[in-house]
Protein backbone atom coordinates (compact mmCIF):
# COMPACT_ATOMS: atom_id res chain seq x y z
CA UNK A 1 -12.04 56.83 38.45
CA UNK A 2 -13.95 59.03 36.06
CA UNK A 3 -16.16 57.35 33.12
CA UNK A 4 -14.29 58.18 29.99
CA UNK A 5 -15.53 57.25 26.29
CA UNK A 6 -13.06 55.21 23.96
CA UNK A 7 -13.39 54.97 20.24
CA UNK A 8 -11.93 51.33 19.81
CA UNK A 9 -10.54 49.77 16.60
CA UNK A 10 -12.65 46.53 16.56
CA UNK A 11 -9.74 44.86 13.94
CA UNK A 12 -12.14 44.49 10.95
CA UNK A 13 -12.20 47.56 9.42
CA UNK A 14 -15.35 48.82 12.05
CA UNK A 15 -14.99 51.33 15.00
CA UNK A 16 -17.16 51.55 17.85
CA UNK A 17 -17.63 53.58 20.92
CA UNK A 18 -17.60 52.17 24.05
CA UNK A 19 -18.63 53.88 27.60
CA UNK A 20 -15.77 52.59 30.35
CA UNK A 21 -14.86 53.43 34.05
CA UNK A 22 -10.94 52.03 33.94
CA UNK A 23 -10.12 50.51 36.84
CA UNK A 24 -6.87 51.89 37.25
CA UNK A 25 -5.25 48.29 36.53
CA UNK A 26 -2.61 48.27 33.28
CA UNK A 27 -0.83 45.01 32.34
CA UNK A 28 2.22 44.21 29.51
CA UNK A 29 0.20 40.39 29.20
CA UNK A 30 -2.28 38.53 26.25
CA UNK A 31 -5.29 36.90 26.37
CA UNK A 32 -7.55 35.08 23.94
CA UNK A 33 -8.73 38.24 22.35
CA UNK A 34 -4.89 39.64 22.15
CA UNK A 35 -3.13 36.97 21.46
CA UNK A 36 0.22 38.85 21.24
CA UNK A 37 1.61 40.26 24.28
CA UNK A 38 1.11 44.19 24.34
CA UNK A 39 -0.48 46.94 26.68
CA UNK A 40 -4.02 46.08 27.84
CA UNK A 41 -5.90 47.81 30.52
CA UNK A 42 -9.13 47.05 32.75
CA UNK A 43 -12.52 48.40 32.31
CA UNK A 44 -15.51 48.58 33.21
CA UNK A 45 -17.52 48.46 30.70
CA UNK A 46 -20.52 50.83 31.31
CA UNK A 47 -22.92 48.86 29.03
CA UNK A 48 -23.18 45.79 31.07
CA UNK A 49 -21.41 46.27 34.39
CA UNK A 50 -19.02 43.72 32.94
CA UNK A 51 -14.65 44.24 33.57
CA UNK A 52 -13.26 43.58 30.69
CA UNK A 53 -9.39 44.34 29.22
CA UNK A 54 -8.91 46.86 26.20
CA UNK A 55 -5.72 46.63 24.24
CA UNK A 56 -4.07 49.92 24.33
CA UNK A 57 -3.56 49.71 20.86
CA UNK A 58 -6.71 49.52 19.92
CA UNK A 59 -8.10 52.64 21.13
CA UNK A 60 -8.05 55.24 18.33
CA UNK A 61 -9.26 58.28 21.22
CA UNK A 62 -10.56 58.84 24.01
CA UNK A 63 -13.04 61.50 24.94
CA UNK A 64 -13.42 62.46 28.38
CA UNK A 65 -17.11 64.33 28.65
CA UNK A 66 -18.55 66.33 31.12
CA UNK A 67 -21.47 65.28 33.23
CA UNK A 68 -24.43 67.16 31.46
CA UNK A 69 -22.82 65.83 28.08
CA UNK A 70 -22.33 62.06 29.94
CA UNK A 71 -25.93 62.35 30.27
CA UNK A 72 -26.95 62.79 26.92
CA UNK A 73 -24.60 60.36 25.08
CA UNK A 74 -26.39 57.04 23.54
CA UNK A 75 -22.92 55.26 22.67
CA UNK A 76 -23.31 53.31 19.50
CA UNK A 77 -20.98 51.82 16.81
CA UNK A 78 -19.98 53.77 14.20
CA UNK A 79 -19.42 53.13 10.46
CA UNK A 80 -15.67 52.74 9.56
């Protein structure tokens, strides 16, 4: 799978901007960050090595960038 960048909705009001290698792995399931059952998907999350699910719903976009612009790009969050 291809590193991809998601802008993610973090439910407060804030945004932030997350570098993730999905895994390929979808689910229709909850957890205790979504406790509602809805569309999350696995990641990897670039930052820490860490897999970690992403509600579908959350994502606002998702920006796939090239290599030379992958590396230049400091993710950070972003003001609402």
């Amino acid at each position: 799978m291809k590193q991809v960048i998601v802008e993610i909705d973090n439910g407060d009001g804030s945004r932030k901007m997350l570098l993730v290698e999905p895994t390929g792995h979808m689910r229709f399931t909850f957890d205790m960050l979504h406790p509602e059952r809805q569309w999350l998907f696995e990641a990897i999350d670039q930052s820490d090595g860490a897999i970690r699910l992403f509600a579908q719903a959350d994502v606002l976009r998702w920006i796939i960038p090239s290599r030379a612009a992958l590396a230049e790009t400091k993710i950070s969050p972003l003001a609402a």
